[in-house]
Protein backbone atom coordinates (compact mmCIF):
# COMPACT_ATOMS: atom_id res chain seq x y z
CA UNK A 1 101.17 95.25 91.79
CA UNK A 2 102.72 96.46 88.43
CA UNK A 3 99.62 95.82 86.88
CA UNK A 4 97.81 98.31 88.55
CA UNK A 5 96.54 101.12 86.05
CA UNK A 6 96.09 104.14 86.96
CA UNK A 7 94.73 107.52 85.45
CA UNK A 8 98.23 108.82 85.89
CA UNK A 9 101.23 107.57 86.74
CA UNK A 10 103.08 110.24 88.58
CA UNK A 11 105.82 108.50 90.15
CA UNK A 12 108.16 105.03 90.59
CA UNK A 13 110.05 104.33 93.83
CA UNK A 14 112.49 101.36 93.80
CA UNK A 15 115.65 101.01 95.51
CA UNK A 16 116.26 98.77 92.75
CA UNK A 17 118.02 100.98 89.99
CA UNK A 18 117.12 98.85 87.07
CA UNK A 19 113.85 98.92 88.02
CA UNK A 20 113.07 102.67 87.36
CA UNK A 21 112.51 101.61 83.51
CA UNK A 22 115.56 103.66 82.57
CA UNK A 23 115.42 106.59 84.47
CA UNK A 24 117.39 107.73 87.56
CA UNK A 25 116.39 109.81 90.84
CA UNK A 26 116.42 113.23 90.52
CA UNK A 27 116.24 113.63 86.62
CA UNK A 28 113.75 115.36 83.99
CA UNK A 29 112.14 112.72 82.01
CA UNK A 30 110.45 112.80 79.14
CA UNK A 31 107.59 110.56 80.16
CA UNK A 32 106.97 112.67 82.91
CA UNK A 33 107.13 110.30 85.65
CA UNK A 34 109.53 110.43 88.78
CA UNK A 35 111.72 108.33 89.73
CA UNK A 36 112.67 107.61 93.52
CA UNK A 37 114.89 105.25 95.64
CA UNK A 38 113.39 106.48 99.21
CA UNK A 39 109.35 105.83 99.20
CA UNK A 40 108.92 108.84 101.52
CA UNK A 41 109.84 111.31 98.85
CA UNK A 42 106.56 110.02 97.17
CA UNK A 43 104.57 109.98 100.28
CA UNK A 44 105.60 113.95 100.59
CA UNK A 45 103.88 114.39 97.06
CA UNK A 46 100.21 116.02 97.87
CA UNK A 47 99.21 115.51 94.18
CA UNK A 48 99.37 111.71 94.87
CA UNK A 49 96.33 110.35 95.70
CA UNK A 50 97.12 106.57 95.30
CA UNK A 51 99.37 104.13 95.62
CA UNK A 52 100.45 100.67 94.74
CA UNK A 53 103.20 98.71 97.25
CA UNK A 54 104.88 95.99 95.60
CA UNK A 55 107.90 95.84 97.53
CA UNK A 56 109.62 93.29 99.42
CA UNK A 57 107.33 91.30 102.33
CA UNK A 58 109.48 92.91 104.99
CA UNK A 59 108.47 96.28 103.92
CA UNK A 60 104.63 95.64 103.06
CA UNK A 61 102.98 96.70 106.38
CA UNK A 62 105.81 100.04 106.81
CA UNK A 63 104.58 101.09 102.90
CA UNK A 64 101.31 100.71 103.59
CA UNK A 65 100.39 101.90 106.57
CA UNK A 66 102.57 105.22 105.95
CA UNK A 67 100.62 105.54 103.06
CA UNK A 68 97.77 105.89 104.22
CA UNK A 69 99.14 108.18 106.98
CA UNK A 70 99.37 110.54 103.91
CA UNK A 71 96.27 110.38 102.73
CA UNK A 72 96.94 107.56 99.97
CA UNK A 73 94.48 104.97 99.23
CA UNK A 74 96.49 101.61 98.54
CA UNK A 75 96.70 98.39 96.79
CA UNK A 76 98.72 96.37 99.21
CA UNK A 77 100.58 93.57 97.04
CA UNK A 78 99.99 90.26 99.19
CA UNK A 79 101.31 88.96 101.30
CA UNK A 80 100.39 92.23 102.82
CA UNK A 81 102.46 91.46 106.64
CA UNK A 82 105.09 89.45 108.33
CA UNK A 83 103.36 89.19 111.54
CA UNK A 84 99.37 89.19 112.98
CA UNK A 85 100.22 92.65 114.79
CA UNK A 86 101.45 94.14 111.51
CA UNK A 87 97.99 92.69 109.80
CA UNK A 88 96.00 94.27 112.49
CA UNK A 89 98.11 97.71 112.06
CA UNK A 90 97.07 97.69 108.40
CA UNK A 91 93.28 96.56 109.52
CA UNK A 92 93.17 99.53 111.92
CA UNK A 93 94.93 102.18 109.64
CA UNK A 94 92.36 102.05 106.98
CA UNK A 95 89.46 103.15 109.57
CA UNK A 96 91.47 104.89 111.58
CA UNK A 97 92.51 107.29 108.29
CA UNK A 98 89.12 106.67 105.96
CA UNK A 99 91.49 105.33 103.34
CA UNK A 100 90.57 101.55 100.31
CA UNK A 101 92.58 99.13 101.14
CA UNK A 102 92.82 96.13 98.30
CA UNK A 103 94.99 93.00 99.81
CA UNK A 104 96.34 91.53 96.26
CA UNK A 105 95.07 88.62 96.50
CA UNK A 106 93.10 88.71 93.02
CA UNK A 107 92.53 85.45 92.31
CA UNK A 108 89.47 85.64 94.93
CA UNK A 109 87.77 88.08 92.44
CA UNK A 110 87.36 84.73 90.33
CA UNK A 111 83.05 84.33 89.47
CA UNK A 112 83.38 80.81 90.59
CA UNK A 113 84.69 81.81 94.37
CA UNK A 114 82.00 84.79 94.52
CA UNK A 115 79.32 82.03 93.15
CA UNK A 116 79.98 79.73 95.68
CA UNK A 117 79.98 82.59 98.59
CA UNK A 118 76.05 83.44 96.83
CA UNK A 119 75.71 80.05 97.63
CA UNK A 120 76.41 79.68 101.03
CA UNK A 121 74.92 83.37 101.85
CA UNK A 122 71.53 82.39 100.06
CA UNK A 123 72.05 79.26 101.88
CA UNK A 124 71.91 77.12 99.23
CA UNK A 125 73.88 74.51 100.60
CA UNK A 126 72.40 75.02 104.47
CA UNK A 127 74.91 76.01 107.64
CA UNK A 128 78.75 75.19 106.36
CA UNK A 129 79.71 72.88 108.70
CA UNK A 130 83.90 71.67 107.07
CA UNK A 131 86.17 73.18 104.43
CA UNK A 132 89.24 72.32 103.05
CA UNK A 133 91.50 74.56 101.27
CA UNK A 134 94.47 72.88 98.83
CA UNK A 135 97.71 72.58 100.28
CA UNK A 136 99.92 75.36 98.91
CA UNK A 137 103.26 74.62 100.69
CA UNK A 138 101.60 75.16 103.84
CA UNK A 139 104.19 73.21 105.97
CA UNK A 140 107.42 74.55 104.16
CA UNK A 141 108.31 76.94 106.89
CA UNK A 142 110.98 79.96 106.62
CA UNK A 143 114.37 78.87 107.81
CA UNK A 144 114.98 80.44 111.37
CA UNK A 145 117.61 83.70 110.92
CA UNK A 146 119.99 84.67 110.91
CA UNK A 147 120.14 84.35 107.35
CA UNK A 148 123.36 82.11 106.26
CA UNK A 149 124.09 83.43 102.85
CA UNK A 150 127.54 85.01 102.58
CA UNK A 151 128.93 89.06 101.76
CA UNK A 152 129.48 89.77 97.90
CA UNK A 153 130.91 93.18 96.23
CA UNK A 154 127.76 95.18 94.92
CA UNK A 155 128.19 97.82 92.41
CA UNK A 156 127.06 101.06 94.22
CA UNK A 157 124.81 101.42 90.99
CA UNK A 158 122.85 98.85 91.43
CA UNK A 159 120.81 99.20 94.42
CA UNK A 160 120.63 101.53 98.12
CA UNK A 161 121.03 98.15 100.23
CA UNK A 162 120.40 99.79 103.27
CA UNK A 163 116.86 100.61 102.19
CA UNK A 164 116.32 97.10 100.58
CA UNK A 165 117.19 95.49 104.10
CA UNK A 166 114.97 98.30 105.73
CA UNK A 167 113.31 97.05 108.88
CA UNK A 168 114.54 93.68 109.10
CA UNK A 169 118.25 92.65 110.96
CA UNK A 170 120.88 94.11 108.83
CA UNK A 171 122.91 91.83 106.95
CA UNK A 172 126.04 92.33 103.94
CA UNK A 173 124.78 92.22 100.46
CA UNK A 174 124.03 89.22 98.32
CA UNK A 175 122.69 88.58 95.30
CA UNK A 176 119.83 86.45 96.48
CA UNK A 177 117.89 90.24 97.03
CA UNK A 178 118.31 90.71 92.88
CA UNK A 179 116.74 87.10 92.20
CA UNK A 180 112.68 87.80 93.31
CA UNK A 181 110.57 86.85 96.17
CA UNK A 182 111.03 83.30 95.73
CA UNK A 183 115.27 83.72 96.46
CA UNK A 184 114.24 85.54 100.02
CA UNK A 185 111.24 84.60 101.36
CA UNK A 186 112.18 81.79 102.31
CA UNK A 187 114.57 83.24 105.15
CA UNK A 188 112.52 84.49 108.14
CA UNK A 189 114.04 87.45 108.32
CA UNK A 190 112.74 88.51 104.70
CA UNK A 191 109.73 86.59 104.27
CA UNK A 192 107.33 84.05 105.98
CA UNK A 193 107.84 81.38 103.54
CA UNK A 194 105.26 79.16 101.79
CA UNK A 195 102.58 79.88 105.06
CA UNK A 196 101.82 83.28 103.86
CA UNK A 197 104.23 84.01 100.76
CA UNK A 198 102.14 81.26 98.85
CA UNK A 199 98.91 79.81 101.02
CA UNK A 200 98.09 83.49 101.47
CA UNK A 201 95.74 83.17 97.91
CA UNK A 202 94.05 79.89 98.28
CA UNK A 203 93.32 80.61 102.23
CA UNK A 204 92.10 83.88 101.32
CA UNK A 205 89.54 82.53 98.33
CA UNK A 206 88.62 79.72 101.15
CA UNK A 207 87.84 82.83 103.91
CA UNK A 208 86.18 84.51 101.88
CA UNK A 209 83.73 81.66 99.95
CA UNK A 210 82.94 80.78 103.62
CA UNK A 211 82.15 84.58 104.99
CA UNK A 212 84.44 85.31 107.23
CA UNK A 213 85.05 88.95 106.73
CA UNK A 214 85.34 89.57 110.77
CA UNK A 215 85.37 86.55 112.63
CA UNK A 216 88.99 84.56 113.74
CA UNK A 217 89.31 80.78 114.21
CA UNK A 218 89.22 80.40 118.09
CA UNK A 219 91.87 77.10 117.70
CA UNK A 220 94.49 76.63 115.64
CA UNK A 221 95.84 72.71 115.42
CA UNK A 222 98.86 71.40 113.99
CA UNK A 223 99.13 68.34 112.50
CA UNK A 224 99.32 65.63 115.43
CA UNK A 225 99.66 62.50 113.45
CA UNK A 226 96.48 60.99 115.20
CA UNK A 227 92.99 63.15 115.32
CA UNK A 228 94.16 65.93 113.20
CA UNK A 229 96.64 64.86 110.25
CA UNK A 230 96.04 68.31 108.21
CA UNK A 231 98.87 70.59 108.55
CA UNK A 232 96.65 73.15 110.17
CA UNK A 233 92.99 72.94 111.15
CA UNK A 234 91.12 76.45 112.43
CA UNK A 235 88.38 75.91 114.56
CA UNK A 236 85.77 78.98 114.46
CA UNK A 237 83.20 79.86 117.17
CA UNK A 238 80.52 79.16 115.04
CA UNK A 239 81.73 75.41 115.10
CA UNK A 240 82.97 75.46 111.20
CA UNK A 241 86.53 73.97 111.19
CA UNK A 242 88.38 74.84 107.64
CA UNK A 243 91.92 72.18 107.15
CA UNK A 244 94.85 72.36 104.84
CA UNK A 245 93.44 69.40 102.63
CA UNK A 246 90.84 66.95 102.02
CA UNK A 247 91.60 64.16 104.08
CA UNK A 248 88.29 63.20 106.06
CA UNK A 249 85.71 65.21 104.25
CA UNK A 250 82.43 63.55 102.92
CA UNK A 251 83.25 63.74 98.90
CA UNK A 252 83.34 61.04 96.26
CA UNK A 253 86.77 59.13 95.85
CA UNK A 254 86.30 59.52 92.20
CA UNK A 255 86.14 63.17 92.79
CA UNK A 256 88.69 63.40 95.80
CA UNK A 257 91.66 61.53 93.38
CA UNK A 258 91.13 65.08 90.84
CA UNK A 259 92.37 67.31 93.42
CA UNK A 260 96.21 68.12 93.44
CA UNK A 261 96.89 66.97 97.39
CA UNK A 262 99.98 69.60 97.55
CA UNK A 263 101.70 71.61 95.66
CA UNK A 264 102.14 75.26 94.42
CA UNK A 265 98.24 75.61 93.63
CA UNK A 266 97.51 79.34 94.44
CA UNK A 267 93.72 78.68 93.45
CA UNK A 268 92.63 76.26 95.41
CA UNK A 269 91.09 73.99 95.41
CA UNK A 270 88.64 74.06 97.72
CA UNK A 271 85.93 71.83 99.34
CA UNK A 272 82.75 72.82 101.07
CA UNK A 273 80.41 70.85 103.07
CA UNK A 274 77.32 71.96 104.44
CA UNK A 275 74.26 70.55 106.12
CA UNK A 276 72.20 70.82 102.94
CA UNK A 277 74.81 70.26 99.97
CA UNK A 278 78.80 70.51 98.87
CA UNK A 279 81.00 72.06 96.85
CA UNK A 280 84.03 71.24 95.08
CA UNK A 281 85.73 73.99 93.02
CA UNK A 282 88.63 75.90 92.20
CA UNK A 283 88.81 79.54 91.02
CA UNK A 284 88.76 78.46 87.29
CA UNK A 285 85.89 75.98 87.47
CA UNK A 286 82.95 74.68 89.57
CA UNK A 287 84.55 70.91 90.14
CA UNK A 288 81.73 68.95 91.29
CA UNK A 289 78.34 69.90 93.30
CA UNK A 290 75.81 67.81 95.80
CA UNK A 291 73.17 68.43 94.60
CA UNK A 292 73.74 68.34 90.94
CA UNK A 293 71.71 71.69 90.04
CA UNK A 294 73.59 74.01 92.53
CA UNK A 295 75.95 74.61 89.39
CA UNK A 296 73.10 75.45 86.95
CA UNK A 297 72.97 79.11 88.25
CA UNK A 298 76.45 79.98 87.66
CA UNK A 299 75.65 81.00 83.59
CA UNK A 300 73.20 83.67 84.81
CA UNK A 301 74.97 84.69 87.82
CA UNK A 302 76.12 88.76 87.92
CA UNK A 303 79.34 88.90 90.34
CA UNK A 304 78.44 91.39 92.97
CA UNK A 305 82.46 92.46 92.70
CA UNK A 306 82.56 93.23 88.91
CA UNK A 307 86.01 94.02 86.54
CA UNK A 308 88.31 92.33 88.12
CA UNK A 309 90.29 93.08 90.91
CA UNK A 310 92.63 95.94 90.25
CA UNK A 311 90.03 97.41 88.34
CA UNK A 312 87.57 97.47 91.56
CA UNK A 313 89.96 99.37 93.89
CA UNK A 314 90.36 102.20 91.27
CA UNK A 315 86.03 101.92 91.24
CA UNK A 316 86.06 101.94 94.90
CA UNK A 317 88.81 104.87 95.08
CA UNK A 318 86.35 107.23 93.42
CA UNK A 319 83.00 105.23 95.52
CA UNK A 320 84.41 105.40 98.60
CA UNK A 321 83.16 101.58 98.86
CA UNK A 322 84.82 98.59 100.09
CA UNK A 323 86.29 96.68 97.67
CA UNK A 324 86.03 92.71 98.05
CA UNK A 325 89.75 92.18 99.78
CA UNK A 326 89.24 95.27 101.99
CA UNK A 327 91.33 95.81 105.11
CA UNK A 328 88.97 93.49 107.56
CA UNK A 329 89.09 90.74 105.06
CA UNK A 330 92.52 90.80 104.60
CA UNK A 331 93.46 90.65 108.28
CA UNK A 332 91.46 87.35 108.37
CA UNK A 333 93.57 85.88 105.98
CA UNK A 334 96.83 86.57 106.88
CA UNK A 335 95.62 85.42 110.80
CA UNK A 336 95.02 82.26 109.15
CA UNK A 337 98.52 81.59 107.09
CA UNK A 338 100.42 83.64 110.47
CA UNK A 339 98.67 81.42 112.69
CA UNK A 340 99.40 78.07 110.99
CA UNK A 341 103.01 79.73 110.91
CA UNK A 342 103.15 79.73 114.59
CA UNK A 343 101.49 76.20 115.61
CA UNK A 344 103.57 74.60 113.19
CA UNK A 345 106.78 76.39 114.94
CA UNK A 346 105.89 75.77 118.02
CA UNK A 347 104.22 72.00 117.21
CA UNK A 348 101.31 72.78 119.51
CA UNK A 349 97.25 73.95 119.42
CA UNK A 350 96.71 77.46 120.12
CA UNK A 351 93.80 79.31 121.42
CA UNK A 352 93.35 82.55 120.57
CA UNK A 353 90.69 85.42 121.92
CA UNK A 354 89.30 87.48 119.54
CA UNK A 355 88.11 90.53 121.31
CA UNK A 356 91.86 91.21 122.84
CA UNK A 357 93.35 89.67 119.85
CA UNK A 358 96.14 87.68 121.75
CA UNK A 359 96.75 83.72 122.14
CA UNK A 360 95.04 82.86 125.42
CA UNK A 361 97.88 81.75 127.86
CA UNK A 362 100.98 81.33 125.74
CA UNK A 363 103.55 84.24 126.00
CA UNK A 364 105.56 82.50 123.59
CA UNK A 365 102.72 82.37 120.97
CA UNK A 366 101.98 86.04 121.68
CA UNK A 367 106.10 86.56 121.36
CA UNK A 368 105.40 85.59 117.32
CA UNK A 369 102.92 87.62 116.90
CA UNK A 370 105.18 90.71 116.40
CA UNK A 371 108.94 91.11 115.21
CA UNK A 372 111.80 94.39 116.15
CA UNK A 373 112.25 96.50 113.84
CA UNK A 374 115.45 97.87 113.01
CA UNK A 375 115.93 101.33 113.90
CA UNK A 376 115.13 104.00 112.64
CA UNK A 377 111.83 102.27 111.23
CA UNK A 378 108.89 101.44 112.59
CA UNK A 379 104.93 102.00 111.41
């Protein structure tokens, strides 16, 4: 989110200290810009009309849909929730307040993703019928709270902890909070782990090469060891199933034994098979096609989303248009990493309805689909 530009930067909130690039709450500075520690001083601010939220994951969804209670448009750094209700909160306070929405997920602005989604809209490679996204850490699940690390002194300069803990169960300081997203997101109460902390960019590139800018996977399957050895496999309505990796799916060996099989690889990569052709590509390259010649238009093909993805939202701010992660899309993909979350947890298929936007029959799925906040916060 901090490379965001803007036409003017007003304003900083971080309850961070050192983060406030040398400046303090509450003084003059020369640069002109304010600093804050509480983000609803800035939210108060009528000559704001954007803002970017690159805070910590348990924050996201509080940041931005207060912001756009405000009026704000907002970049939402990703991932953009903790849970699906939080997602759907985000989804509905967009519409519900007329405000762009970006998810951060940037790397699906890539010409080779939006290529291959010409592709399959133009149907080029006939009705998608299997997908396969890489595995980013999609099984290395958040460690169940409470969160074991022990008290240490803080300097009362450093950082308002109560506002750093915000909405999640309170907890003495440590110094995990000062070491970046990869020191607490892997503790449930702070983050969602690898499911949505990391597989939140290749599973969004994969939603969105594939279409699916409103429609949810109806099943959700674990890995069972026998019919389905992908971590997760999302069935759609449509009959499209997209799996965490490439076991089973019609490609060349040769071309199979080139794809990283797990691994920290937020762009992909990412196989598509449809009744007509197939695609193999990542969001730096075009990998391998079936036939041949559906790479030969990529040289002279104009991205419908152009400048890149920060760059979009500011277009779209001024537009009024969606940009390409918009608020619907984005919900999709953090349904996807939230849901895998939950099947894996619970080491069982789900089924989930769409229309009242609940797993069908399990109270204890439904019980993960929301968390308590910790008073006085809420969205």
């Amino acid at each position: 989110a901090q490379n965001v530009k803007c036409d003017k930067l007003l304003a900083i909130c971080d309850v961070r200290k050192d983060k406030l690039r040398g400046g303090m709450p509450g003084e003059k500075h020369k640069d002109g810009v304010d600093r804050y520690l509480d983000f609803r001083h800035v939210l108060d601010r009528d000559d704001i009309d954007a803002i970017s939220v690159g805070s910590t994951e348990t924050w996201h969804a509080i940041h931005i849909v207060q912001s756009m209670k405000a009026g704000k448009d907002v970049y939402g750094e990703k991932p953009m929730s903790m849970t699906i209700r939080e997602a759907a909160a985000i989804r509905d306070s967009a519409k519900r307040y007329g405000r762009v929405f970006q998810h951060g997920t940037q790397r699906t602005s890539s010409g080779f993703c939006q290529y291959a989604r010409h592709l399959v809209e133009s149907d080029k490679i006939g009705k998608v019928v299997a997908a396969g996204v890489g595995d980013c850490n999609h099984g290395k699940l958040a460690l169940p709270p409470p969160c074991p690390l022990p008290a240490e002194p803080m300097s009362p300069n450093m950082l308002d902890w109560d506002l750093w803990v915000g909405p999640s169960a309170w907890r003495p300081f440590n110094s995990f909070a000062m070491k970046g997203v990869l020191s607490w997101m892997v503790y449930h109460d702070f983050g969602r782990s690898w499911p949505n902390g990391g597989a939140v960019n290749p599973n969004d590139s994969a939603r969105y090469i594939l279409g699916y800018e409103h429609e949810s996977p109806v099943e959700i399957i674990p890995a069972d060891c026998k019919e389905y050895k992908s971590v997760t496999t999302w069935k759609y309505a449509d009959g499209t199933f997209l799996q965490v990796g490439f076991d089973g799916l019609t490609i060349p060996e040769e071309v199979r034994k080139k794809l990283p099989s797990h691994g920290a690889n937020y762009g992909g990569p990412f196989v598509i098979i449809g009744t007509k052709g197939k695609l193999v590509l990542d969001v730096g390259r075009m990998i391998w096609t079936d036939p041949p010649d559906l790479a030969h238009g990529l040289a002279n093909f104009k991205p419908p989303h152009q400048g890149g993805h920060h760059v979009e939202w500011r277009t779209c701010i001024r537009t009024r248009e969606k940009p390409i992660c918009n608020e619907d899309a984005a919900y999709q993909t953090e349904f996807l990493c939230h849901s895998s979350e939950i099947a894996q947890t619970l080491k069982r298929p789900l089924k989930w309805d769409a229309v009242k936007e609940e797993f069908i029959g399990d109270e204890e799925a439904n019980r993960l689909t929301y968390r308590t906040y910790r008073s006085p916060w809420r969205l």
